[in-house]
Protein backbone atom coordinates (compact mmCIF):
# COMPACT_ATOMS: atom_id res chain seq x y z
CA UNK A 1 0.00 0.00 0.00
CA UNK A 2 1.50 3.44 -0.72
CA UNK A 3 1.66 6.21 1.19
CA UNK A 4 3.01 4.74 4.42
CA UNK A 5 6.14 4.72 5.53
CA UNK A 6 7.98 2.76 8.56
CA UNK A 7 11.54 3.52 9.48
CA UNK A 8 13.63 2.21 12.00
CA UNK A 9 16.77 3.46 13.43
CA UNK A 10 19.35 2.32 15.95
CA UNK A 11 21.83 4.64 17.96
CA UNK A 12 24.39 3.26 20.36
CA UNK A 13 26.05 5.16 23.33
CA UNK A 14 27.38 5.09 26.53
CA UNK A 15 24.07 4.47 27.64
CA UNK A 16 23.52 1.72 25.45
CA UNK A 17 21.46 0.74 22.42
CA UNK A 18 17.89 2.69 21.61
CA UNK A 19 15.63 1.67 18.98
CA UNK A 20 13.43 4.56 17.50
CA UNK A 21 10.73 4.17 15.14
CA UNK A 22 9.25 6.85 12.38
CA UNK A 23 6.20 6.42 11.17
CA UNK A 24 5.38 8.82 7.99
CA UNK A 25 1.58 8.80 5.99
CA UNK A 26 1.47 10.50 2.89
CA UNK A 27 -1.70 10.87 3.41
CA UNK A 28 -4.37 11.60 6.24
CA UNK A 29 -5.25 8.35 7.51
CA UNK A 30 -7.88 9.19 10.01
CA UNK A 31 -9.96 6.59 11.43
CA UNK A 32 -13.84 6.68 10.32
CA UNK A 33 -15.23 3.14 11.94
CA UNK A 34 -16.29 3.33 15.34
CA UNK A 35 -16.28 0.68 18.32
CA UNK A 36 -12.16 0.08 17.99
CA UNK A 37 -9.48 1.80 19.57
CA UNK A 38 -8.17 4.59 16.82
CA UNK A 39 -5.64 7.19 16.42
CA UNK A 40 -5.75 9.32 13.30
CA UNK A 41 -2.39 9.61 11.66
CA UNK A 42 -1.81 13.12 9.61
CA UNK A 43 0.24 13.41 7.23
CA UNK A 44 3.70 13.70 7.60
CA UNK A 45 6.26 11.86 9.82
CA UNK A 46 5.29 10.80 13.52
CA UNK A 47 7.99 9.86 15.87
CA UNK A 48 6.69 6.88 17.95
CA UNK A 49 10.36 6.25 19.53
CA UNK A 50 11.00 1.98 20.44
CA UNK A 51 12.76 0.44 23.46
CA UNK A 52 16.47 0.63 24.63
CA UNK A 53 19.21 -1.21 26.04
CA UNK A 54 21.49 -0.88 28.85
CA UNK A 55 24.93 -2.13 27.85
CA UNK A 56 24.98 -6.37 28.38
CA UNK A 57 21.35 -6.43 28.30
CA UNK A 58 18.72 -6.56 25.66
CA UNK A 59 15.19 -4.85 25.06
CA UNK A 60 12.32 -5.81 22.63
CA UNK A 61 9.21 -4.79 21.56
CA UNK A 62 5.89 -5.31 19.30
CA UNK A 63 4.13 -3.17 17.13
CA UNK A 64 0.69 -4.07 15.69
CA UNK A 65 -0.98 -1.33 13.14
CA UNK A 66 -3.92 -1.54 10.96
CA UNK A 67 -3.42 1.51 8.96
CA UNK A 68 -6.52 1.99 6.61
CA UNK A 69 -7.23 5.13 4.59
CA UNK A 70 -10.59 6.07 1.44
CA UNK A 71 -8.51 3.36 -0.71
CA UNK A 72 -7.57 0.38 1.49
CA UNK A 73 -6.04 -1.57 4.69
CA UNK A 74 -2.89 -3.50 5.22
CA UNK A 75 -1.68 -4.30 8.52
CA UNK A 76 1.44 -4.45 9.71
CA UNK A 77 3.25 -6.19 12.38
CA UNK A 78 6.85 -5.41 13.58
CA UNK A 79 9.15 -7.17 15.83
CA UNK A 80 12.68 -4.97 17.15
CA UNK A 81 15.43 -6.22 19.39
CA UNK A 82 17.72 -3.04 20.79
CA UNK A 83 20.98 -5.67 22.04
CA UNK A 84 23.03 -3.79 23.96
CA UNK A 85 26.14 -6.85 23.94
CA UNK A 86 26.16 -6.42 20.58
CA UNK A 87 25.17 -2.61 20.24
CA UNK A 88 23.24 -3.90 17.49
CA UNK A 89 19.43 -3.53 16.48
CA UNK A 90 17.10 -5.94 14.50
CA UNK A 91 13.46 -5.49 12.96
CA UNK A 92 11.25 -8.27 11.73
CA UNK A 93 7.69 -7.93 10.24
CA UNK A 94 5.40 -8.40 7.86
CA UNK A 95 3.07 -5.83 5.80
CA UNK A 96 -0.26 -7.72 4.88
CA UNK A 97 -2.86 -6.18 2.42
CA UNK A 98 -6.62 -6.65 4.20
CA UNK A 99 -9.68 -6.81 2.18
């Protein structure tokens, strides 16, 4: 689906290892169905930030979005480690089209 964008970053300090997310619509993608938790996303980037490590530890988190705008859904499900042995970050997901 165009017009969304997820970015992930990874910064390592003396404090550790810090995951930060970016979430950017091209489009306003605000919610119209009622009964489910929503949050409109406006156009343009939106810093969500992720989870960090301390150094020899680890931190992880999931991210579950159904992003659905006047032309479709796909939802989207992300997976980030923040290791702070390895001052290294990973991502994992998947991007599925709904109908």
């Amino acid at each position: 689906m165009s017009g969304l964008t997820v970015s992930v970053g990874c910064q390592t300090d003396a404090n550790g290892t810090a995951l930060g997310f970016t979430l950017d619509s091209a489009t306003d993608a605000t919610p119209t169905q009622s009964g489910m938790f929503t949050i409109a996303l406006p156009p343009g980037p939106l810093f969500t930030g992720g989870p960090g490590a301390p150094s020899g530890e680890f931190a992880r988190a999931m991210a579950d979005l159904v992003y659905y705008t006047a032309t479709g859904v796909v939802h989207v499900h992300l997976v980030a480690i923040a290791n702070g042995t390895t001052n290294a970050c990973s991502v994992h997901g998947v991007a599925v089209p709904a109908t």
